[in-house]
N, C-alpha and C. Protein backbone atom coordinates (compact mmCIF):
# COMPACT_ATOMS: atom_id res chain seq x y z
N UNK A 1 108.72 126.49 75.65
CA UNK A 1 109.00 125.60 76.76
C UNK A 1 109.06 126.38 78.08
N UNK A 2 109.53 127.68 77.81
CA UNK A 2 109.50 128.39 79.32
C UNK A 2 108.30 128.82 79.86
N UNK A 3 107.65 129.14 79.11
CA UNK A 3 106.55 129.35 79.32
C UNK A 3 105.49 128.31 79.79
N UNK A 4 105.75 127.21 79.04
CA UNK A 4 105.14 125.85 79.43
C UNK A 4 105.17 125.49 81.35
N UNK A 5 106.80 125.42 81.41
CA UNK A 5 107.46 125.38 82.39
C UNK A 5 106.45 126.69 83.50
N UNK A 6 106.46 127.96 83.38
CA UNK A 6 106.34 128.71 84.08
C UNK A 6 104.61 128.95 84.86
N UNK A 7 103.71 128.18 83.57
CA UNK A 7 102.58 128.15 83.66
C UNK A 7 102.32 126.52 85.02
N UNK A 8 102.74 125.73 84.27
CA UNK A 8 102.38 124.26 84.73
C UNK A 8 103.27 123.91 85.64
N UNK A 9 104.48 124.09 85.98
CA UNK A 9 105.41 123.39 86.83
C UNK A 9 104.78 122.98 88.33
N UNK A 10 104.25 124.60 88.73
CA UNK A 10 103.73 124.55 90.52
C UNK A 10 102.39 123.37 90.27
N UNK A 11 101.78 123.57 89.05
CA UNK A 11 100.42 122.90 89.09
C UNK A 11 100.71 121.05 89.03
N UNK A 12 101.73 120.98 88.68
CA UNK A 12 102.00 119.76 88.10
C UNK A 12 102.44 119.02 89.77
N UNK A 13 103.19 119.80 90.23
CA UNK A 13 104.13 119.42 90.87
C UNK A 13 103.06 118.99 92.23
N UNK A 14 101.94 119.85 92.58
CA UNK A 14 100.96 119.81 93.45
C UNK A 14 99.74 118.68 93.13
N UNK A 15 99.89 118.43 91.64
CA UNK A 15 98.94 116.94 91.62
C UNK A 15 99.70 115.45 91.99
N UNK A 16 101.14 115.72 91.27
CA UNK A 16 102.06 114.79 91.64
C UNK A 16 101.83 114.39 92.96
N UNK A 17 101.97 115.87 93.98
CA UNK A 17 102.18 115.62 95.76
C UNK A 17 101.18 114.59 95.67
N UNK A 18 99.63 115.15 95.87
CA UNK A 18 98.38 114.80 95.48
C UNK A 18 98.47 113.53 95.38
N UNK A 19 98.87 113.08 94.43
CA UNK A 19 98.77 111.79 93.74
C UNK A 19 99.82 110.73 94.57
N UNK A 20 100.91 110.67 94.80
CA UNK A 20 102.10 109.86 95.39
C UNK A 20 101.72 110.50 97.00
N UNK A 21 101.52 111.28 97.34
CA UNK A 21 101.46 111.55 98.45
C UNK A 21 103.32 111.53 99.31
N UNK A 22 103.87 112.58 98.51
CA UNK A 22 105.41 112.70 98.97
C UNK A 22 105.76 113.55 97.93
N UNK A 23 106.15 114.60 99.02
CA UNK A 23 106.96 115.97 98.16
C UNK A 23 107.98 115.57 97.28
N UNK A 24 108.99 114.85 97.71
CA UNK A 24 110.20 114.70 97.04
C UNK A 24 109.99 114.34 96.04
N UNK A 25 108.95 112.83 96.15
CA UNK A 25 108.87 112.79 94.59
C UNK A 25 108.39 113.32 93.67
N UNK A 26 107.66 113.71 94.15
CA UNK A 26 106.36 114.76 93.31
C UNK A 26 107.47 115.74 92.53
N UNK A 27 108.07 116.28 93.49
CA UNK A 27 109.68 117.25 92.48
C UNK A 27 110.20 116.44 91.82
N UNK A 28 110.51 114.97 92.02
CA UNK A 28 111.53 114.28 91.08
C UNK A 28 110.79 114.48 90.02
N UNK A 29 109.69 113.80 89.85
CA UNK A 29 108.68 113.38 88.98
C UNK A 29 108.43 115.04 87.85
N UNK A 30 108.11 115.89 88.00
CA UNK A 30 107.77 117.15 87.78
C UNK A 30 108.53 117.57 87.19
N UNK A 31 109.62 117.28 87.75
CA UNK A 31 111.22 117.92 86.63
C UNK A 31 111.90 116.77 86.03
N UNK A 32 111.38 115.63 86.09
CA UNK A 32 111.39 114.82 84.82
C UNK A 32 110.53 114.90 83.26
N UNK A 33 109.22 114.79 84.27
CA UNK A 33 108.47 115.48 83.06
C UNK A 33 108.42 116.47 82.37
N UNK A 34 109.23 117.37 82.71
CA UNK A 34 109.78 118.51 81.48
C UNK A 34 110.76 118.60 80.92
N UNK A 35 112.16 117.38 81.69
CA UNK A 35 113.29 117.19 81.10
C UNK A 35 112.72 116.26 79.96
N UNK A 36 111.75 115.34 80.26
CA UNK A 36 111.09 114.31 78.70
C UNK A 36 110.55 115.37 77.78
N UNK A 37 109.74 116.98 78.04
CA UNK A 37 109.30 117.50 77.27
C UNK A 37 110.36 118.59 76.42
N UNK A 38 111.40 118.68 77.01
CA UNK A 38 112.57 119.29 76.65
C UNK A 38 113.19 118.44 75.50
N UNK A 39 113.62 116.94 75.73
CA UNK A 39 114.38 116.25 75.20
C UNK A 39 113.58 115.38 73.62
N UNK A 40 112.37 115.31 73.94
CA UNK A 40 111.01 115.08 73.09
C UNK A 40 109.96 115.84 73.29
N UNK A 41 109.98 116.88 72.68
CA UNK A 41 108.76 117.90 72.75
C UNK A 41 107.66 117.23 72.69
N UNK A 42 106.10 117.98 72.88
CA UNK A 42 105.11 117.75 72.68
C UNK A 42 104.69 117.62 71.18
N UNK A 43 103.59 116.36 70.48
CA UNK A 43 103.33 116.36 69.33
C UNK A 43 102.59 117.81 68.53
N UNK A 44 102.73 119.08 69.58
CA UNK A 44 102.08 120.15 69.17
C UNK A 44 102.06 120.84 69.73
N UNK A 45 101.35 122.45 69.63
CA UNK A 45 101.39 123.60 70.70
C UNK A 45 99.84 123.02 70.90
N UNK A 46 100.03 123.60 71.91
CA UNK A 46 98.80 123.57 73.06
C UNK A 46 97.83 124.65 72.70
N UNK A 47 96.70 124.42 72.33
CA UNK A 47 95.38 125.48 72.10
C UNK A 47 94.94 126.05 73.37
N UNK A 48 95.01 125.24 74.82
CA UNK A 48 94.24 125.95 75.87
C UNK A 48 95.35 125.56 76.93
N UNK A 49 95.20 125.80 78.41
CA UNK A 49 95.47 125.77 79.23
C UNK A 49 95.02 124.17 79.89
N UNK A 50 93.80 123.89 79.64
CA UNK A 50 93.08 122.34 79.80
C UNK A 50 94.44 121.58 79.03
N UNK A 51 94.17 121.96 77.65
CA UNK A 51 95.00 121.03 76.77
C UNK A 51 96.62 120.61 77.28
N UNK A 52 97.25 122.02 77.66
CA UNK A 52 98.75 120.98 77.77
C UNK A 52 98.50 120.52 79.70
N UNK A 53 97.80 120.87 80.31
CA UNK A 53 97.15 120.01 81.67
C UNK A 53 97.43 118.63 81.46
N UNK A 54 96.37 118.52 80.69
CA UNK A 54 95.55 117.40 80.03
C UNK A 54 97.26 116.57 79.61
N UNK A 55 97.90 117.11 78.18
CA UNK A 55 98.81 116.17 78.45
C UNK A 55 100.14 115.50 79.43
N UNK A 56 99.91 116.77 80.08
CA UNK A 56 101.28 116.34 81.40
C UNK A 56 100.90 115.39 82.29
N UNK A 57 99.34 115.58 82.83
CA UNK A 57 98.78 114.53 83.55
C UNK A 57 98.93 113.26 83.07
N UNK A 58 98.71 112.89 81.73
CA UNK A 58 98.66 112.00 81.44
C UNK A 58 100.33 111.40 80.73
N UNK A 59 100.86 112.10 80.70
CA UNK A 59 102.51 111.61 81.05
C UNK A 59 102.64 111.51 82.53
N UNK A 60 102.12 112.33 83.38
CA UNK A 60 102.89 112.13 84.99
C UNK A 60 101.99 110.86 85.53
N UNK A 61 101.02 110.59 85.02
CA UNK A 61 100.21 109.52 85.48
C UNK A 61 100.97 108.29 85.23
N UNK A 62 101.48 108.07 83.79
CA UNK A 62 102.48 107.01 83.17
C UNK A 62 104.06 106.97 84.16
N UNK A 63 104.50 107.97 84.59
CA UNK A 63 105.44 108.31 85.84
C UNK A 63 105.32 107.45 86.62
N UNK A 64 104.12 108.16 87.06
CA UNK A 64 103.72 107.13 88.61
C UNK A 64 103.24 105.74 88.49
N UNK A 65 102.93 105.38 87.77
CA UNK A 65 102.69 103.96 87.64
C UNK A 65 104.40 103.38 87.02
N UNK A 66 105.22 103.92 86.30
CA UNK A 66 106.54 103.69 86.41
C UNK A 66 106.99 102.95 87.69
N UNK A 67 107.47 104.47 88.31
CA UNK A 67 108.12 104.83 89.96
C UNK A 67 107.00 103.48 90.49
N UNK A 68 105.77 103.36 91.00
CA UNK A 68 105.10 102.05 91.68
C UNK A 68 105.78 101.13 91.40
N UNK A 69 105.81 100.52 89.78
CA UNK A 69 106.40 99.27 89.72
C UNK A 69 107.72 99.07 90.14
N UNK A 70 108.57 100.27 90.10
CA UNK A 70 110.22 99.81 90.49
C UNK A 70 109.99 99.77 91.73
N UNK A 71 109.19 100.54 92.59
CA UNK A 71 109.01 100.27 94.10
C UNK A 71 108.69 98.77 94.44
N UNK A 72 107.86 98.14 93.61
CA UNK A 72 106.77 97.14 94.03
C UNK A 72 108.18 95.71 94.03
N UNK A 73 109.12 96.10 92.53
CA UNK A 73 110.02 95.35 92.28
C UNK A 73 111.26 95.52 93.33
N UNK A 74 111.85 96.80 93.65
CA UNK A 74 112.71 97.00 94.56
C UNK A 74 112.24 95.78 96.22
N UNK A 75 110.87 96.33 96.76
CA UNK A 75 110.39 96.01 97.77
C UNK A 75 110.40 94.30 97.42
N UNK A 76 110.02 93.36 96.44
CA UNK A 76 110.33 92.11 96.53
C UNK A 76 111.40 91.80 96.14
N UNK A 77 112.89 92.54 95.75
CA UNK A 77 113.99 92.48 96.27
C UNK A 77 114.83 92.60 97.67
N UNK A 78 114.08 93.43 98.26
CA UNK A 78 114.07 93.74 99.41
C UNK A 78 113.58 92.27 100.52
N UNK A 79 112.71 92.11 100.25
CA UNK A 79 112.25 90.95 101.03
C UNK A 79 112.67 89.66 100.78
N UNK A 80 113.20 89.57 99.65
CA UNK A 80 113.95 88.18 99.03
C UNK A 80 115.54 87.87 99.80
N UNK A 81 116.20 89.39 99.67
CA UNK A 81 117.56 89.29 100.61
C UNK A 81 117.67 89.25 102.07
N UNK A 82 115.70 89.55 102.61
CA UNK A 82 116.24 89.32 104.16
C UNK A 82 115.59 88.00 104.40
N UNK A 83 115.28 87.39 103.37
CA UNK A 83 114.83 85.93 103.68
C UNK A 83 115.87 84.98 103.66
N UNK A 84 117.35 85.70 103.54
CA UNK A 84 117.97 84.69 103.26
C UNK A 84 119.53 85.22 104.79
N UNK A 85 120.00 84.43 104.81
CA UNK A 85 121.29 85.02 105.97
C UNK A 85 121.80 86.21 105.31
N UNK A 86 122.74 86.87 106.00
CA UNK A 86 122.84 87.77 105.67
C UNK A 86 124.18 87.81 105.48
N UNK A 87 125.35 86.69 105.78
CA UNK A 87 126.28 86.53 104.80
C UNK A 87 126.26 85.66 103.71
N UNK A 88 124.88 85.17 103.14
CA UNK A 88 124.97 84.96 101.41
C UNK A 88 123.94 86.02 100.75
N UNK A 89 124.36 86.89 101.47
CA UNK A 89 123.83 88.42 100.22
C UNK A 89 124.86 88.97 99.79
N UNK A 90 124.68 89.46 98.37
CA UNK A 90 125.72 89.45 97.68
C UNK A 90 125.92 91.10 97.49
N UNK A 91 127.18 91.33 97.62
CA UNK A 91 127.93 92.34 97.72
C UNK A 91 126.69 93.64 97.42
N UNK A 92 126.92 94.97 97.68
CA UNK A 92 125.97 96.54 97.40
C UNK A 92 126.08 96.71 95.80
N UNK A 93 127.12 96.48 95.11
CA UNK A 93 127.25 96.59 93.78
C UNK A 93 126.86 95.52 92.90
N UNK A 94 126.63 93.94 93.35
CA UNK A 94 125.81 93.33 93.25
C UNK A 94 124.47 92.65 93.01
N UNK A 95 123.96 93.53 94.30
CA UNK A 95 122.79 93.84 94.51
C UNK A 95 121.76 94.92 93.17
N UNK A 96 123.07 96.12 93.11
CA UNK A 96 122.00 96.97 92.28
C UNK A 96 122.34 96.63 90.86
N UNK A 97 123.42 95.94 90.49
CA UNK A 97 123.12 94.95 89.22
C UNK A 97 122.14 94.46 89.04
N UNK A 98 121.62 93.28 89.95
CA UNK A 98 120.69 92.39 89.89
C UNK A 98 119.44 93.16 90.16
N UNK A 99 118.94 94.48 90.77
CA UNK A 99 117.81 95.41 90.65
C UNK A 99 117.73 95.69 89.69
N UNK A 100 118.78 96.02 89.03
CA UNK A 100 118.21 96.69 87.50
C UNK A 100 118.09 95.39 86.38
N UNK A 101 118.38 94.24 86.42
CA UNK A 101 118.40 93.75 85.84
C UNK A 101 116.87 93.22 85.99
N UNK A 102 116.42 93.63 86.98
CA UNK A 102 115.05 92.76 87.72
C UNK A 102 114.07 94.27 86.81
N UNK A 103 114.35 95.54 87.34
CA UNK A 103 113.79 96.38 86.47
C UNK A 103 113.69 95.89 84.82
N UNK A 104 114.38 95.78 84.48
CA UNK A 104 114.76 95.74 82.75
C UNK A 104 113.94 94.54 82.33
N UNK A 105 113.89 93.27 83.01
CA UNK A 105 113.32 92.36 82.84
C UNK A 105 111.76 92.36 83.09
N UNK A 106 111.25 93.24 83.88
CA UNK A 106 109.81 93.76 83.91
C UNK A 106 109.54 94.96 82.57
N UNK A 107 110.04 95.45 82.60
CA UNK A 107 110.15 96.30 81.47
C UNK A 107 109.79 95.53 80.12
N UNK A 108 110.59 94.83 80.02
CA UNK A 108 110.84 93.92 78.57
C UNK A 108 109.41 92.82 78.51
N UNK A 109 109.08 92.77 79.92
CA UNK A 109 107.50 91.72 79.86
C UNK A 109 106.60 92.55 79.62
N UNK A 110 106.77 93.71 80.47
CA UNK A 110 105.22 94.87 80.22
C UNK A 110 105.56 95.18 78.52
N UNK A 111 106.19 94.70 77.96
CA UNK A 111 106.71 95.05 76.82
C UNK A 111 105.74 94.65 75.68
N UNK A 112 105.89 93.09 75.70
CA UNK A 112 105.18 92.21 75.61
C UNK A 112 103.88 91.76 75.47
N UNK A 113 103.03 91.46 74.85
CA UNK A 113 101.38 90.89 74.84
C UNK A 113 101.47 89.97 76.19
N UNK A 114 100.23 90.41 76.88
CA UNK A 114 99.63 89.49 78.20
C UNK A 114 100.40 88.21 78.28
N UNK A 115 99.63 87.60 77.17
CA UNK A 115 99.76 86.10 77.29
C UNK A 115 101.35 85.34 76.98
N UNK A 116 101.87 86.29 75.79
CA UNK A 116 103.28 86.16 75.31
C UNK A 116 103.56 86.51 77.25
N UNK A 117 103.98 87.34 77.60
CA UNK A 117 104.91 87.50 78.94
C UNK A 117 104.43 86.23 79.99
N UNK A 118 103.16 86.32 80.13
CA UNK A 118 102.82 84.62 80.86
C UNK A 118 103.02 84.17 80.88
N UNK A 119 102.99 83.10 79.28
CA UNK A 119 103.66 82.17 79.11
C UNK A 119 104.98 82.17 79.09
N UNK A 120 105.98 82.60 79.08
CA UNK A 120 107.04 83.11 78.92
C UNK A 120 107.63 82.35 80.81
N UNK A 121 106.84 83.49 81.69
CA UNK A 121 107.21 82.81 82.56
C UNK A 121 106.77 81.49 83.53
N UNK A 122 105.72 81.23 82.77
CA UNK A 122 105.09 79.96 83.19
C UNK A 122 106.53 79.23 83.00
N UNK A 123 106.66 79.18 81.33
CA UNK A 123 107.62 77.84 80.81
C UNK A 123 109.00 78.08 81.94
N UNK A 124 109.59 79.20 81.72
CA UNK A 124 110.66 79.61 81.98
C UNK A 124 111.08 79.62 83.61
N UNK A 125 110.33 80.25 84.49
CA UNK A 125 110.12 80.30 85.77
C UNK A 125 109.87 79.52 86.50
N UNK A 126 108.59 79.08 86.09
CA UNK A 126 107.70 77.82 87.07
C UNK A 126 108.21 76.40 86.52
N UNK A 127 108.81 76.54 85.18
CA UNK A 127 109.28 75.57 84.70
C UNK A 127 108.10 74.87 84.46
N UNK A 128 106.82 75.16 83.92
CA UNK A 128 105.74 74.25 83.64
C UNK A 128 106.23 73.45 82.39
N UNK A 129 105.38 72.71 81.64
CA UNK A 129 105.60 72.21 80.85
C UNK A 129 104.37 72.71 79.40
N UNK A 130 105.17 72.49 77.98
CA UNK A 130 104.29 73.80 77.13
C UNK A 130 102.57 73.50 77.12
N UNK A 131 102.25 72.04 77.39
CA UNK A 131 101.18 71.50 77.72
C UNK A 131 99.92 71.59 78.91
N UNK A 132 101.01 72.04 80.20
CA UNK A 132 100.54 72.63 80.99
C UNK A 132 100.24 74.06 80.84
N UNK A 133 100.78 75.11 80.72
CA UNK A 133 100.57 76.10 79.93
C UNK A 133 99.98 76.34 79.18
N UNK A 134 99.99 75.73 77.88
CA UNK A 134 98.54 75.60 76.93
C UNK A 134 97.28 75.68 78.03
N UNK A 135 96.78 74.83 78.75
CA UNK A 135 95.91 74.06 79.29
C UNK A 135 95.90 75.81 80.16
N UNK A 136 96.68 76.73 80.54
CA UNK A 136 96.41 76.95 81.93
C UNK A 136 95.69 78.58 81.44
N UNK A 137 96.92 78.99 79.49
CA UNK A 137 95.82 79.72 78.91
C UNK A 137 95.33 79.65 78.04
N UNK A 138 95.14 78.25 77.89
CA UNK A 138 93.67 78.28 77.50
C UNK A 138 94.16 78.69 75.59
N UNK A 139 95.46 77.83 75.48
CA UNK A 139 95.99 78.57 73.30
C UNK A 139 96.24 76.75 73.69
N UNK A 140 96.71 76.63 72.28
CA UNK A 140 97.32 74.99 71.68
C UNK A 140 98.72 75.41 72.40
N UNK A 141 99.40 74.29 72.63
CA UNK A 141 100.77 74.01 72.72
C UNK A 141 101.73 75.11 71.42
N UNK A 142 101.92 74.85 70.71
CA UNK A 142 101.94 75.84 69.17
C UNK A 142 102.07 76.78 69.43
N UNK A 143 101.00 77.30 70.10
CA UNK A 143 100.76 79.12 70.64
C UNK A 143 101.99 79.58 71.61
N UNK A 144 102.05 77.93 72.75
CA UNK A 144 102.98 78.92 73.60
C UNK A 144 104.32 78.47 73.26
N UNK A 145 104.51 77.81 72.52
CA UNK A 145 105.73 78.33 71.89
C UNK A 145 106.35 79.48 71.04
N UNK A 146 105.26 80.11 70.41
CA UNK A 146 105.05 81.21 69.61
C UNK A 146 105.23 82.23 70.34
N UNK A 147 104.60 82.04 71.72
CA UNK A 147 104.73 83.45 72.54
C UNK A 147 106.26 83.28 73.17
N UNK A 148 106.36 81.67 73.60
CA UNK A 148 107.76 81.99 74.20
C UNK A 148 109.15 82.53 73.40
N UNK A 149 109.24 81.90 72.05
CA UNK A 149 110.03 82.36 71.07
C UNK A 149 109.66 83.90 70.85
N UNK A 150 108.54 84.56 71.02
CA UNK A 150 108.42 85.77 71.31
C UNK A 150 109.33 86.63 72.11
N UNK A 151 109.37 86.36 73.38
CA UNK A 151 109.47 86.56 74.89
C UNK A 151 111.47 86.42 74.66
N UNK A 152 111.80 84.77 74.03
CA UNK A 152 113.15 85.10 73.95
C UNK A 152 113.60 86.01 72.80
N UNK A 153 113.22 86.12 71.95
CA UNK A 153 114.31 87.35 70.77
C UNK A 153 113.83 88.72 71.78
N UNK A 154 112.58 89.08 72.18
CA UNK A 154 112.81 90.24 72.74
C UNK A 154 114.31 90.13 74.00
N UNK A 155 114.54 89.27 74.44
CA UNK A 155 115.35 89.14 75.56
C UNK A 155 116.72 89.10 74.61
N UNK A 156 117.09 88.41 73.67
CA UNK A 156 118.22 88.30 72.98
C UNK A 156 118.57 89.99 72.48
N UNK A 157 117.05 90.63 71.80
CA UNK A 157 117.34 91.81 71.30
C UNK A 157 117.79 93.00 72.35
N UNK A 158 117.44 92.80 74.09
CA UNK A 158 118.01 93.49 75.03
C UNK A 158 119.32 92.99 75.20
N UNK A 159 119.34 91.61 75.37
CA UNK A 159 121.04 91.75 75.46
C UNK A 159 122.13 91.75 74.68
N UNK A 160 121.59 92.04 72.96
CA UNK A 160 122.26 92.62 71.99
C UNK A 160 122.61 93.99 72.74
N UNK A 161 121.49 94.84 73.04
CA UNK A 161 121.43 96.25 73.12
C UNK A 161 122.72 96.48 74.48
N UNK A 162 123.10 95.85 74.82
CA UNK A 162 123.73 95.91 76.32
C UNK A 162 124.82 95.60 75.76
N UNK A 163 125.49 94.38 74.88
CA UNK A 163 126.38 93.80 74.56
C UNK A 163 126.92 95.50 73.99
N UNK A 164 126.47 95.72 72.48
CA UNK A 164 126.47 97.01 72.41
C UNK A 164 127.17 97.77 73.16
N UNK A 165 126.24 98.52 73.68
CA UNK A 165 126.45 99.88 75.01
C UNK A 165 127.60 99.05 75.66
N UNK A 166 128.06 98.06 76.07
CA UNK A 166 129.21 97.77 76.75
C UNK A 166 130.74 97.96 75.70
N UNK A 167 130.37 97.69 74.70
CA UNK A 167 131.37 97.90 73.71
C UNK A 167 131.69 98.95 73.37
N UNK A 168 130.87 100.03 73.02
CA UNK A 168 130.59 101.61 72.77
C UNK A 168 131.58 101.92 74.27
N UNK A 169 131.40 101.81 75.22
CA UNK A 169 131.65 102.28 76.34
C UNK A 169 133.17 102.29 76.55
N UNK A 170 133.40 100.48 76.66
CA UNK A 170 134.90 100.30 76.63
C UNK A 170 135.71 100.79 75.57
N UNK A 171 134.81 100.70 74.32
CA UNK A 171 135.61 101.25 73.17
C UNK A 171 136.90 102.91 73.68
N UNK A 172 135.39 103.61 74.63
CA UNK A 172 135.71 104.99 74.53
C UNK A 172 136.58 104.77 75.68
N UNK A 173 137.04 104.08 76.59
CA UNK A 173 137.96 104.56 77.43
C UNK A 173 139.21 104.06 77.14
């Protein structure tokens, strides 16, 4: 790993810049990706210099398309609270509840098959109806219930996982 580290870090860290176009992150990003290779090694030693390249890029690439989406999600949080007065925005601790909850909930769709997360928020969001939906991709009625019952146990099985971790937590104090 030190060696890993000692070879790739500057190289990594300079495609990152490259790529995001911002130092800072490019360091966040860079020394994440070796705290993930620290904490879950690589499926192997590396034969060449190309080779472990080859796989950091393509973890730091998965990074940055990460970091985009929480930006893309932060930024239409962002624009949602100044559309509204600015004494019914809800408290700073509030707020980054409901960010992460907005994270987690993109998470749990990219999670998901295409059409399962679609439909999901067609029914759920737009409040279509399962008929309209059918019709809009183009499955039987049947289907999008299949995907939506999909869409909810994954959501039940996150807020098992939370229920959990909240219990674990309080347990310990």
């Amino acid at each position: 790993m030190d060696a890993l580290y000692v070879d790739h870090h500057t190289w990594l860290r300079t495609w990152l810049q490259r790529r995001l176009g911002n130092a800072a992150d490019a360091a966040d990003l860079a020394h994440d990706a070796f705290l993930r290779l620290m904490l879950k090694p690589a499926p192997r030693g590396f034969g060449s210099v190309g080779e472990a390249r080859a796989y950091l890029r393509t973890m730091a690439q998965g990074m940055c398309i990460n970091l985009w989406r929480r930006r893309e999600i932060e930024q239409a949080w962002l624009d949602t609270l100044a559309a509204h007065p600015e004494q019914c925005a809800p408290s700073a601790e509030r707020q980054a509840i409901i960010l992460e909850a907005l994270h987690e909930m993109s998470a749990l769709l990219l999670g998901l098959p295409p059409k399962a997360a679609k439909a999901f928020l067609m029914v759920s969001v737009c409040e279509m109806t399962e008929p309209e939906t059918a019709a809009e991709l183009g499955v039987s009625s049947r289907m999008v219930r299949k995907y939506v019952a999909q869409a909810m146990l994954c959501c039940m099985q996150a807020n098992a996982r939370h229920t959990a971790a909240e219990l674990r937590y309080s347990s310990e104090l």
